[in-house]
N, C-alpha and C. Protein backbone atom coordinates (compact mmCIF):
# COMPACT_ATOMS: atom_id res chain seq x y z
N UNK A 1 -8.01 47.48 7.99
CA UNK A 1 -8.65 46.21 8.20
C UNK A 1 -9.75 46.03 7.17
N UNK A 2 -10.28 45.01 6.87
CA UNK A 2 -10.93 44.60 5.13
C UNK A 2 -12.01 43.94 5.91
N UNK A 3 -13.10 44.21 5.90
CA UNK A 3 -14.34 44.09 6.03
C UNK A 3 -14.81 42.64 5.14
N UNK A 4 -15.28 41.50 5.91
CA UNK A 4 -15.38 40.48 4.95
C UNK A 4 -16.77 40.03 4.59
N UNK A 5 -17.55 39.34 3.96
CA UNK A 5 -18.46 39.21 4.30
C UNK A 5 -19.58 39.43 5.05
N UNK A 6 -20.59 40.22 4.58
CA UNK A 6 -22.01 40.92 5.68
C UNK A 6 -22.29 39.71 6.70
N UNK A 7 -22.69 38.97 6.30
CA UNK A 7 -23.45 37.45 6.85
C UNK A 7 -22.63 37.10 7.98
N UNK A 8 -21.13 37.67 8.29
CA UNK A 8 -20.36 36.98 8.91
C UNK A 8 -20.31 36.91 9.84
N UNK A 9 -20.29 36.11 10.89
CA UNK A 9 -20.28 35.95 12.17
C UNK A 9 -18.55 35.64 12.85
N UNK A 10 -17.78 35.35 12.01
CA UNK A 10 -16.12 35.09 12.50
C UNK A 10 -15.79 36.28 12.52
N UNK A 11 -15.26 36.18 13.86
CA UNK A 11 -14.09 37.34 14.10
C UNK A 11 -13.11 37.12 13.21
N UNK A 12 -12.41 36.29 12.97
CA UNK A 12 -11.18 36.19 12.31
C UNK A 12 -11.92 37.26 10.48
N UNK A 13 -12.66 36.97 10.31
CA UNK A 13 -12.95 37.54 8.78
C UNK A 13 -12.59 39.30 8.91
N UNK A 14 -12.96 39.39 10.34
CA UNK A 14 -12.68 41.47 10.77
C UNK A 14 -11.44 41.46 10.62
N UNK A 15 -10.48 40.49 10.99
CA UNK A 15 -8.78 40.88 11.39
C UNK A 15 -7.94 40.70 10.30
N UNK A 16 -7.21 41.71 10.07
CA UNK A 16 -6.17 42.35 8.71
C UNK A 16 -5.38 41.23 8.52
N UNK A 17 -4.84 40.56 9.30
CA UNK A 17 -3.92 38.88 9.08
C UNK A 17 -4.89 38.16 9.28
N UNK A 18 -4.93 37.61 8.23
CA UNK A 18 -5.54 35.84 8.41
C UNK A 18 -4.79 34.86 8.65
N UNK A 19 -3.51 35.65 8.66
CA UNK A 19 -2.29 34.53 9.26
C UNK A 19 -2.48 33.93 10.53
N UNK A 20 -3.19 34.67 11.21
CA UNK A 20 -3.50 34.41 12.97
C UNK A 20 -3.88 33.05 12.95
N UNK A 21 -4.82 32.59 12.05
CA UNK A 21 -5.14 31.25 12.28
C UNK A 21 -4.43 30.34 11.33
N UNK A 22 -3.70 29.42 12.05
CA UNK A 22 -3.08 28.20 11.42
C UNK A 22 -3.75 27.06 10.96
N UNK A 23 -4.13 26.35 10.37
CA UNK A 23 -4.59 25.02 10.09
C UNK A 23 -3.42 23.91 9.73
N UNK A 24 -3.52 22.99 10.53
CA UNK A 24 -2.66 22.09 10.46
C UNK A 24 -3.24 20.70 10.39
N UNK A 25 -3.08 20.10 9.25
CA UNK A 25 -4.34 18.93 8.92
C UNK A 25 -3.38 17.61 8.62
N UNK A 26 -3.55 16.62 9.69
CA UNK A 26 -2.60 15.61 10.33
C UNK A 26 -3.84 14.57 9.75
N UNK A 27 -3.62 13.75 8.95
CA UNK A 27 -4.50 11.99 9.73
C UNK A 27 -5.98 12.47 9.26
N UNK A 28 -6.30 13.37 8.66
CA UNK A 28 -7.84 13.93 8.64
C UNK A 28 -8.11 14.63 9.45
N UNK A 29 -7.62 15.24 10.46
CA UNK A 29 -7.90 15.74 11.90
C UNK A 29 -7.27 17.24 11.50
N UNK A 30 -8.05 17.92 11.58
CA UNK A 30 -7.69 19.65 11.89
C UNK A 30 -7.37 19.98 13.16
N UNK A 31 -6.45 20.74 13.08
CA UNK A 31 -5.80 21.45 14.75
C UNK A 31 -5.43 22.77 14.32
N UNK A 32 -6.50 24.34 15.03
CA UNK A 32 -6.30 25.29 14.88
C UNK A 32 -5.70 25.85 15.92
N UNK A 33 -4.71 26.68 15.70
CA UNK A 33 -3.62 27.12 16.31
C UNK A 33 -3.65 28.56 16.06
N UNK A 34 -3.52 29.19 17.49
CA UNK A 34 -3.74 30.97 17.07
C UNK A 34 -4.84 31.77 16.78
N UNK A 35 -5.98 31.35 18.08
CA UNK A 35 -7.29 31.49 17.74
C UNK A 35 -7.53 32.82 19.06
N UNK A 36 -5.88 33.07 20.26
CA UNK A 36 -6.57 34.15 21.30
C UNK A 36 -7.27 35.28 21.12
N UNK A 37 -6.38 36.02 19.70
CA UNK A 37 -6.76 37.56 19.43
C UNK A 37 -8.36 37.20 19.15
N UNK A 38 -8.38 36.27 18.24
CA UNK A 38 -10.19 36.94 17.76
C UNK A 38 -11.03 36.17 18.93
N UNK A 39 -11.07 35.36 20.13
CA UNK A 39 -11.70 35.19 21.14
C UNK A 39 -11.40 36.67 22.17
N UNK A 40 -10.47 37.14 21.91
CA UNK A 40 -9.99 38.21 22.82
C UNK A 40 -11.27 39.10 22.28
N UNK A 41 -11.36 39.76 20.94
CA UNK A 41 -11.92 40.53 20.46
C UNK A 41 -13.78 40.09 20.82
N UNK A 42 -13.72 38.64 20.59
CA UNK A 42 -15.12 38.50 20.45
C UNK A 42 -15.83 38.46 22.04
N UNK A 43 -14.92 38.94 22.83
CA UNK A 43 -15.36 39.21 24.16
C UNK A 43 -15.91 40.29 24.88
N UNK A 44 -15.11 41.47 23.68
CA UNK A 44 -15.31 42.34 23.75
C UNK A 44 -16.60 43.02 23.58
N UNK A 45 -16.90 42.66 22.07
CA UNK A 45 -17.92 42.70 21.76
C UNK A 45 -19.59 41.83 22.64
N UNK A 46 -19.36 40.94 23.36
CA UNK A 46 -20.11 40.32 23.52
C UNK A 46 -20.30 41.22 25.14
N UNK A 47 -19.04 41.32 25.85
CA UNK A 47 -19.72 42.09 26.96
C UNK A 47 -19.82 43.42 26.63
N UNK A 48 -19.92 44.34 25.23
CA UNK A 48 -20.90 45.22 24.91
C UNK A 48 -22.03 44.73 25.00
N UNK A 49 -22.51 43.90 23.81
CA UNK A 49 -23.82 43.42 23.69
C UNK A 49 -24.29 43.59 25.32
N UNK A 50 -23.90 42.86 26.03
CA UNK A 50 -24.56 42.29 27.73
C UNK A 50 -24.73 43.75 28.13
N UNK A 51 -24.03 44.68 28.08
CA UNK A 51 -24.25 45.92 28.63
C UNK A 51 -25.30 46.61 28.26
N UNK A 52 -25.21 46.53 27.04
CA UNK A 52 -26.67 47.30 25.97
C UNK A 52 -27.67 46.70 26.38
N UNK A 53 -27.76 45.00 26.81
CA UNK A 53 -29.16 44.56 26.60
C UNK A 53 -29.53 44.38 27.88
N UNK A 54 -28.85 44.70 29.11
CA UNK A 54 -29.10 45.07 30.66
C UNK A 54 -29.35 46.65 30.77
N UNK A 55 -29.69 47.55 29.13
CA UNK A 55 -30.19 48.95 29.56
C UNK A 55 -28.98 49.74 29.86
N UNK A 56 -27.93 49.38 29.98
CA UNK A 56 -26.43 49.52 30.38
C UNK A 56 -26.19 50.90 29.14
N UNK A 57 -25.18 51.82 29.39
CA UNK A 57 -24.21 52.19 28.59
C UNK A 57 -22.90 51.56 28.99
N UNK A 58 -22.35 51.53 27.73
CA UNK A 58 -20.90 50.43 27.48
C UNK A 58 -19.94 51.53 27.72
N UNK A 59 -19.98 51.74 28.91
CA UNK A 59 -18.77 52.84 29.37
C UNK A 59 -17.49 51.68 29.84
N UNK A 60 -16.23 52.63 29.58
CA UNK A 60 -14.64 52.47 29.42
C UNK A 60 -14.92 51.62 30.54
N UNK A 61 -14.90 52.05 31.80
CA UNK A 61 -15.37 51.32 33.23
C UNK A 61 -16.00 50.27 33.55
N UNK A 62 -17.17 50.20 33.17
CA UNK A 62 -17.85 48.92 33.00
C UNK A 62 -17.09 47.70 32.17
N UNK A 63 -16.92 48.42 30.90
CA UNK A 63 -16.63 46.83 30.38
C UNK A 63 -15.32 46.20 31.23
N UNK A 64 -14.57 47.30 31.32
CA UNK A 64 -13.11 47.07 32.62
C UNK A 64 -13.46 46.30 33.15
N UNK A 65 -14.67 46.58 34.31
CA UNK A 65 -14.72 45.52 35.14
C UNK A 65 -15.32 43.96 35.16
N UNK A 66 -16.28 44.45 34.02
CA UNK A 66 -16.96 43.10 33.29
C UNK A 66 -16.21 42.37 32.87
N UNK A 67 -14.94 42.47 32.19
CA UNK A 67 -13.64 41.71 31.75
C UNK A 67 -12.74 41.41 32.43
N UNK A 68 -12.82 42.45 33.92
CA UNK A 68 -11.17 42.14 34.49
C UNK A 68 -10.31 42.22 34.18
N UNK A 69 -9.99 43.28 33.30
CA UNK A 69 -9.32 44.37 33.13
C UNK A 69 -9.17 45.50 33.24
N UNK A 70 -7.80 46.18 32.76
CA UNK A 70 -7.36 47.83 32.73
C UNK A 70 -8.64 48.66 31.91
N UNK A 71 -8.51 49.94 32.26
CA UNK A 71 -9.40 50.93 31.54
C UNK A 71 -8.51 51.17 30.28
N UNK A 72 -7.27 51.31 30.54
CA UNK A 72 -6.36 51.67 29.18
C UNK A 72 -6.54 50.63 28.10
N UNK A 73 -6.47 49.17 28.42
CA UNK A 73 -6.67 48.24 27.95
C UNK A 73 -7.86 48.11 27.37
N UNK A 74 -9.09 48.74 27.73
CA UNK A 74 -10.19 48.64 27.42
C UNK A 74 -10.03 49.71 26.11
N UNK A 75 -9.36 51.16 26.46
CA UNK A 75 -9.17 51.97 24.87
C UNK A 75 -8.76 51.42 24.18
N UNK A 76 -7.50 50.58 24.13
CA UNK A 76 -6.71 50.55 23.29
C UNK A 76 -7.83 49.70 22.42
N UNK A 77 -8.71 48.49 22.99
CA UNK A 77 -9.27 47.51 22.24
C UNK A 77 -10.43 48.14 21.97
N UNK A 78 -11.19 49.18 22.02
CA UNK A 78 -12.01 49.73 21.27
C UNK A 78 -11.60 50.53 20.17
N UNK A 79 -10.26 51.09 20.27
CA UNK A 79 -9.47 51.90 19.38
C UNK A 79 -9.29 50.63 17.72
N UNK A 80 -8.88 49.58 18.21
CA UNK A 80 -8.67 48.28 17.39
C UNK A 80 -10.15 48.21 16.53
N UNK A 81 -11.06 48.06 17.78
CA UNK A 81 -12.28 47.25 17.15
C UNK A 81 -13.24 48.51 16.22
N UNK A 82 -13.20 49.99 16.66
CA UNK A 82 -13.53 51.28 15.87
C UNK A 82 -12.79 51.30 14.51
N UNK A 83 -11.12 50.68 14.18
CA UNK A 83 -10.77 50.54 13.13
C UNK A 83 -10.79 49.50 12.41
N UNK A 84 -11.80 48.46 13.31
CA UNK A 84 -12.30 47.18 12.15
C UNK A 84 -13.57 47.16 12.06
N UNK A 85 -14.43 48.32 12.16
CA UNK A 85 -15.95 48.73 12.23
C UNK A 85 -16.76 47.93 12.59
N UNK A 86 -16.26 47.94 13.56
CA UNK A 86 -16.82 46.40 14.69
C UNK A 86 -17.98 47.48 15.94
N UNK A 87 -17.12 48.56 16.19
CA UNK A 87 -17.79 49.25 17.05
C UNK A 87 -17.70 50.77 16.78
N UNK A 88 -18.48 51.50 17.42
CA UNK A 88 -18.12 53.31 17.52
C UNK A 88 -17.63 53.74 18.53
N UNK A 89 -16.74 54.47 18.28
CA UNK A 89 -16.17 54.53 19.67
C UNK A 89 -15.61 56.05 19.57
N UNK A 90 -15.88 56.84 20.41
CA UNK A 90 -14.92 58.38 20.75
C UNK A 90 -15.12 58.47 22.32
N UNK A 91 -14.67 59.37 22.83
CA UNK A 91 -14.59 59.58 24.20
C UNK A 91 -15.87 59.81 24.91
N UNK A 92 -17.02 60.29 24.44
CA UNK A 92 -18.43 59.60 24.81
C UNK A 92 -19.49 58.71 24.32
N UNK A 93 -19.07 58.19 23.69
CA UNK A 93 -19.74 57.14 22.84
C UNK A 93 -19.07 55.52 22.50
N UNK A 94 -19.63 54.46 22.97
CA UNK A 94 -19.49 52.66 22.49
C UNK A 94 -20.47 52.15 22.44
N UNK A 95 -20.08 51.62 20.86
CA UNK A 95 -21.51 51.44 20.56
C UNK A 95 -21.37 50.53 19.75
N UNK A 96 -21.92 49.30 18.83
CA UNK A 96 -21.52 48.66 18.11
C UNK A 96 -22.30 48.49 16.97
N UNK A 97 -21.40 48.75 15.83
CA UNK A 97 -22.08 48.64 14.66
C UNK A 97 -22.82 47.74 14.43
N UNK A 98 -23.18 47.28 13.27
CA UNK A 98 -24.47 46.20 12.90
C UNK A 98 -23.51 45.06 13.14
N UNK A 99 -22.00 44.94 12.44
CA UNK A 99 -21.25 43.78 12.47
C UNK A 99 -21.15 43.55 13.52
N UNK A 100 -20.63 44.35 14.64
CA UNK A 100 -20.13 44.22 16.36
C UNK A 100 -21.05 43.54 16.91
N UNK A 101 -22.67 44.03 16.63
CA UNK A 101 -23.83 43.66 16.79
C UNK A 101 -24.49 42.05 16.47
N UNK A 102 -24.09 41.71 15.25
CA UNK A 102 -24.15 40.33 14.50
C UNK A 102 -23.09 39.47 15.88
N UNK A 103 -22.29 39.80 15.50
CA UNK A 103 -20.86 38.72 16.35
C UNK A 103 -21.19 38.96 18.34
N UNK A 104 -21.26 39.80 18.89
CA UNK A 104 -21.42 40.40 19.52
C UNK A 104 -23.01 39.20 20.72
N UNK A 105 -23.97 39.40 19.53
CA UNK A 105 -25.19 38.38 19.88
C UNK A 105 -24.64 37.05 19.53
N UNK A 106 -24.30 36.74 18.83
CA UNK A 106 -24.11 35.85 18.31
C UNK A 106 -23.31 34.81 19.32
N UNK A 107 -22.54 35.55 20.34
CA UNK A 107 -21.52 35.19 21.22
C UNK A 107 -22.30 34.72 22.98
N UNK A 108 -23.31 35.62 22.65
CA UNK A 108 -24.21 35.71 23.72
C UNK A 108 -25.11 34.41 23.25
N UNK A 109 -25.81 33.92 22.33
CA UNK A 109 -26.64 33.23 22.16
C UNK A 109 -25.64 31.57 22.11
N UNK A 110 -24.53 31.76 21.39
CA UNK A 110 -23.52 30.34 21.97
C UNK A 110 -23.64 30.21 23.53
N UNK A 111 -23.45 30.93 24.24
CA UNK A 111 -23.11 30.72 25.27
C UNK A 111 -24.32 30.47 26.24
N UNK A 112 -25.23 30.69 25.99
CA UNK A 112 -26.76 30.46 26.63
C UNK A 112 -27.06 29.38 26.17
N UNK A 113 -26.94 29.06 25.22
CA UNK A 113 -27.60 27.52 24.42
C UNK A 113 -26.22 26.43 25.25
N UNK A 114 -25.39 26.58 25.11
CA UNK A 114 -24.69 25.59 25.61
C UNK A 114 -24.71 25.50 27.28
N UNK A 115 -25.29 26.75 28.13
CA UNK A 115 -25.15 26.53 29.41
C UNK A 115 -26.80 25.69 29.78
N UNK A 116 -27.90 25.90 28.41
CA UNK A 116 -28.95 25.27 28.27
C UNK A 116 -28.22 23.81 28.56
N UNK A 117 -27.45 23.09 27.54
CA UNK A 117 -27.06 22.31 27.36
C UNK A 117 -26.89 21.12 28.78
N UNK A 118 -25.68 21.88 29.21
CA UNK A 118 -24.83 21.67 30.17
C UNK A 118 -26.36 21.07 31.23
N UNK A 119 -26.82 22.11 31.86
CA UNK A 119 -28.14 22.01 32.72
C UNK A 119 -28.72 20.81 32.82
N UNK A 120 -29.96 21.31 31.11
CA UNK A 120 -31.01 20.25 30.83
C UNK A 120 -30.49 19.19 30.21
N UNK A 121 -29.96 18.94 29.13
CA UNK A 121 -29.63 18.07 28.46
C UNK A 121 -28.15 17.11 29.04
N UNK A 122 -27.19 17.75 29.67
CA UNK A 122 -26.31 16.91 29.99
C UNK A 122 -26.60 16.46 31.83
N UNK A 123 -27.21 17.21 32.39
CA UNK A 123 -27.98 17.19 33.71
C UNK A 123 -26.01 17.34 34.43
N UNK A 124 -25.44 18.61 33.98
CA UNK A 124 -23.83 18.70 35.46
C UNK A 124 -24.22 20.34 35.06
N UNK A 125 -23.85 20.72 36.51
CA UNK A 125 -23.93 21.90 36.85
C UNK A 125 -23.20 23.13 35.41
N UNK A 126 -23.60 23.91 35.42
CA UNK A 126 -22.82 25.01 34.04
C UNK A 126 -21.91 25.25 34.62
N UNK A 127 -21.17 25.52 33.69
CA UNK A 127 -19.58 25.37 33.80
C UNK A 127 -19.24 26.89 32.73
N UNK A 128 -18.75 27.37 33.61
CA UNK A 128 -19.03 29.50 32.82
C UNK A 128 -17.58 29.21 31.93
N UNK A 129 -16.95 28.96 32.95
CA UNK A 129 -15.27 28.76 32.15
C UNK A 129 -15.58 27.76 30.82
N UNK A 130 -16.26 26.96 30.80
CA UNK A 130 -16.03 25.92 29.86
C UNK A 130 -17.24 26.03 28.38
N UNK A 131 -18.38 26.97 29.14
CA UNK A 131 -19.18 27.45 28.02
C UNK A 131 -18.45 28.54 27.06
N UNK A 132 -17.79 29.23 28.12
CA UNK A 132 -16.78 30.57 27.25
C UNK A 132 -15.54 30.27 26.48
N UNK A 133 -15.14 29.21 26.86
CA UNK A 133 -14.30 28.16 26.28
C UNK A 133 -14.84 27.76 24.48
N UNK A 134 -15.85 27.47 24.47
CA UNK A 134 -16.57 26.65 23.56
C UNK A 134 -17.14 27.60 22.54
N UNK A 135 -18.09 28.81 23.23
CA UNK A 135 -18.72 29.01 22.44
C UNK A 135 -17.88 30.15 20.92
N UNK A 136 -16.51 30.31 21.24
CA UNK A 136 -15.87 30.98 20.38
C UNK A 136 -15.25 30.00 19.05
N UNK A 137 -15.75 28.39 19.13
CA UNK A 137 -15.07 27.87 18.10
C UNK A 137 -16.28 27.36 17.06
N UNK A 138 -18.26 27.95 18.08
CA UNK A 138 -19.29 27.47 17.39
C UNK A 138 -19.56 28.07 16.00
N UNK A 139 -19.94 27.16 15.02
CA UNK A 139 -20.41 27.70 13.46
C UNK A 139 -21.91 27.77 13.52
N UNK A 140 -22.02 29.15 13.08
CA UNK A 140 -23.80 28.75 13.19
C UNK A 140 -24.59 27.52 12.74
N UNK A 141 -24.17 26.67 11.86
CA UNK A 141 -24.80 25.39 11.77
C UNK A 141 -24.53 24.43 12.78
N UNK A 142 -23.76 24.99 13.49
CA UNK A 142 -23.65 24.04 15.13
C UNK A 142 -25.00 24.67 16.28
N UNK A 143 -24.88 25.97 16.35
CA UNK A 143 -25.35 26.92 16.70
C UNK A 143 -27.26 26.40 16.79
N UNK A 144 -27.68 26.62 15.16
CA UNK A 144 -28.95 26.13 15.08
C UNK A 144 -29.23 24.80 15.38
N UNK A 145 -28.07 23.59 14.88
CA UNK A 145 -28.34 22.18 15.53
C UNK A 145 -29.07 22.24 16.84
N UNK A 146 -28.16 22.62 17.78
CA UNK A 146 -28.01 23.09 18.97
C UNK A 146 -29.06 23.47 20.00
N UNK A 147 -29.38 24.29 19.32
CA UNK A 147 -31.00 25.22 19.55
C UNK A 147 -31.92 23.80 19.00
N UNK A 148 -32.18 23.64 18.15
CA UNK A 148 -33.01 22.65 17.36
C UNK A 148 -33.38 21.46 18.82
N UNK A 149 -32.17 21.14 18.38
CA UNK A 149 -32.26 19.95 19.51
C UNK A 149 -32.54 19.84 20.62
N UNK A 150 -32.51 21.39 21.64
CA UNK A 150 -33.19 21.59 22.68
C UNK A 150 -34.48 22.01 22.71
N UNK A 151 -34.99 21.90 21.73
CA UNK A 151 -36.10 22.52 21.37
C UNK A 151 -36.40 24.38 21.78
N UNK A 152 -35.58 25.02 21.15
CA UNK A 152 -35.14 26.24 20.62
C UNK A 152 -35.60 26.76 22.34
N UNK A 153 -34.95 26.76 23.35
CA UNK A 153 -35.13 27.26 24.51
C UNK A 153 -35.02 29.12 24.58
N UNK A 154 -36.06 29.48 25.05
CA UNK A 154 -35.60 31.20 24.92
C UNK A 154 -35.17 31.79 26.36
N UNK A 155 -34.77 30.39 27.46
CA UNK A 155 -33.83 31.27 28.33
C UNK A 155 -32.85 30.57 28.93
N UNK A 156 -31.59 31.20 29.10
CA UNK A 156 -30.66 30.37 30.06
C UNK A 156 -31.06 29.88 31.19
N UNK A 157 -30.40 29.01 31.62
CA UNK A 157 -30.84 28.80 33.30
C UNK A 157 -29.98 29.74 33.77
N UNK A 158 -30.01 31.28 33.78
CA UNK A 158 -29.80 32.46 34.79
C UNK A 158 -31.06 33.19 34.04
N UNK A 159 -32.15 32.62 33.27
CA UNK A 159 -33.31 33.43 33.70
C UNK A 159 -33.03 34.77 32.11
N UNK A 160 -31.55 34.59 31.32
CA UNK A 160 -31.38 35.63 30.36
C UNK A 160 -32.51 34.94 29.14
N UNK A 161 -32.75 36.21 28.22
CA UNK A 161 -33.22 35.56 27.14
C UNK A 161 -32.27 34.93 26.45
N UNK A 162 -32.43 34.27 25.12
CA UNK A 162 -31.67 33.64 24.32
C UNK A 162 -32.12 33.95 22.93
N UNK A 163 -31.27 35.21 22.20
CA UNK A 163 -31.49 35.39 21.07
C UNK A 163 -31.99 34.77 19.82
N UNK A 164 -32.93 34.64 19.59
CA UNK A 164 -33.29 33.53 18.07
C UNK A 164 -32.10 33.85 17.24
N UNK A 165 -32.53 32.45 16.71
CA UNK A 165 -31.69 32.26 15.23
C UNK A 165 -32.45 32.16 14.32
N UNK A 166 -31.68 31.84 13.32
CA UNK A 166 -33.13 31.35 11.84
C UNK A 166 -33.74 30.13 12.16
N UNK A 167 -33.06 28.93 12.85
CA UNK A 167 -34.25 27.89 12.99
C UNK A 167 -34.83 28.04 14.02
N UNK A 168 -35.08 29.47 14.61
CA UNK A 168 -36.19 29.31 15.75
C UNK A 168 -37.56 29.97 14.58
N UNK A 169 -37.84 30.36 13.44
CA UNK A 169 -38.71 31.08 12.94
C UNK A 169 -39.70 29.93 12.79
């Protein structure tokens, strides 16, 4: 797997096919097609992050159940994400590299800013399915808009922090 860009926040840039994602450009209108694996992956990573930053170790078990999934299922996708140096991984140790770490927050802070959203700014109850939905297609220049415009909030309405970005400095 080919390591793309430091700065990067796309899963798709970690994964060996870039074939996964289709672009199909109709009328001016883009329609991406084949986006599960790297939302699959960036889930992964993100309920590491949640584990680490609840004081947690990111044991086989935990994330299992944090995902609702198999434990085997849980190796196999650390086995994946250890050979796209996304994370560290051996039989006592998950842990996530700086990249796992970048994408990982990064996934966590979409998803807090938009349940901000949802709350204060659109005033309808958060919607977990529909923030987790969303926050895997955000570009960080959506990301900082985002923040900006709420006036850079540092907690979800569940009381989590909300990772800065660069336009919170």
């Amino acid at each position: 797997m080919a390591k793309i860009r430091e700065a990067s926040t796309n899963i798709s840039d970690y994964m060996s096919n870039n074939n996964n994602r289709i672009r199909i450009n109709q009328n001016q209108e883009e329609l991406f097609i084949g986006t599960a694996e790297s939302e699959h992956i960036e889930m992964y990573l993100k309920a590491i992050w949640f584990l680490h930053e609840k004081g947690q170790d990111a044991k086989i078990s935990s994330i299992a159940k944090l995902l609702n999934v198999t434990q085997p299922s849980v190796v196999q996708m650390l086995r994946k994400l250890h050979n796209s140096n996304l994370v560290e991984y051996s039989q006592t140790k998950v842990a996530l590299t700086q990249d796992g770490q970048r994408i990982g927050r990064q996934m966590i802070r979409n998803t807090r800013l938009l349940e901000v959203m949802m709350k204060d700014a659109l005033k309808i109850d958060v919607d977990e399915e529909m923030a987790c939905g969303i926050e895997h297609h955000m570009k960080n220049i959506f990301t900082d808009a985002l923040c900006t415009l709420l006036k850079h909030p540092r907690k979800c309405p569940h009381g989590h922090n909300i990772p800065k970005g660069k336009c919170c400095n």
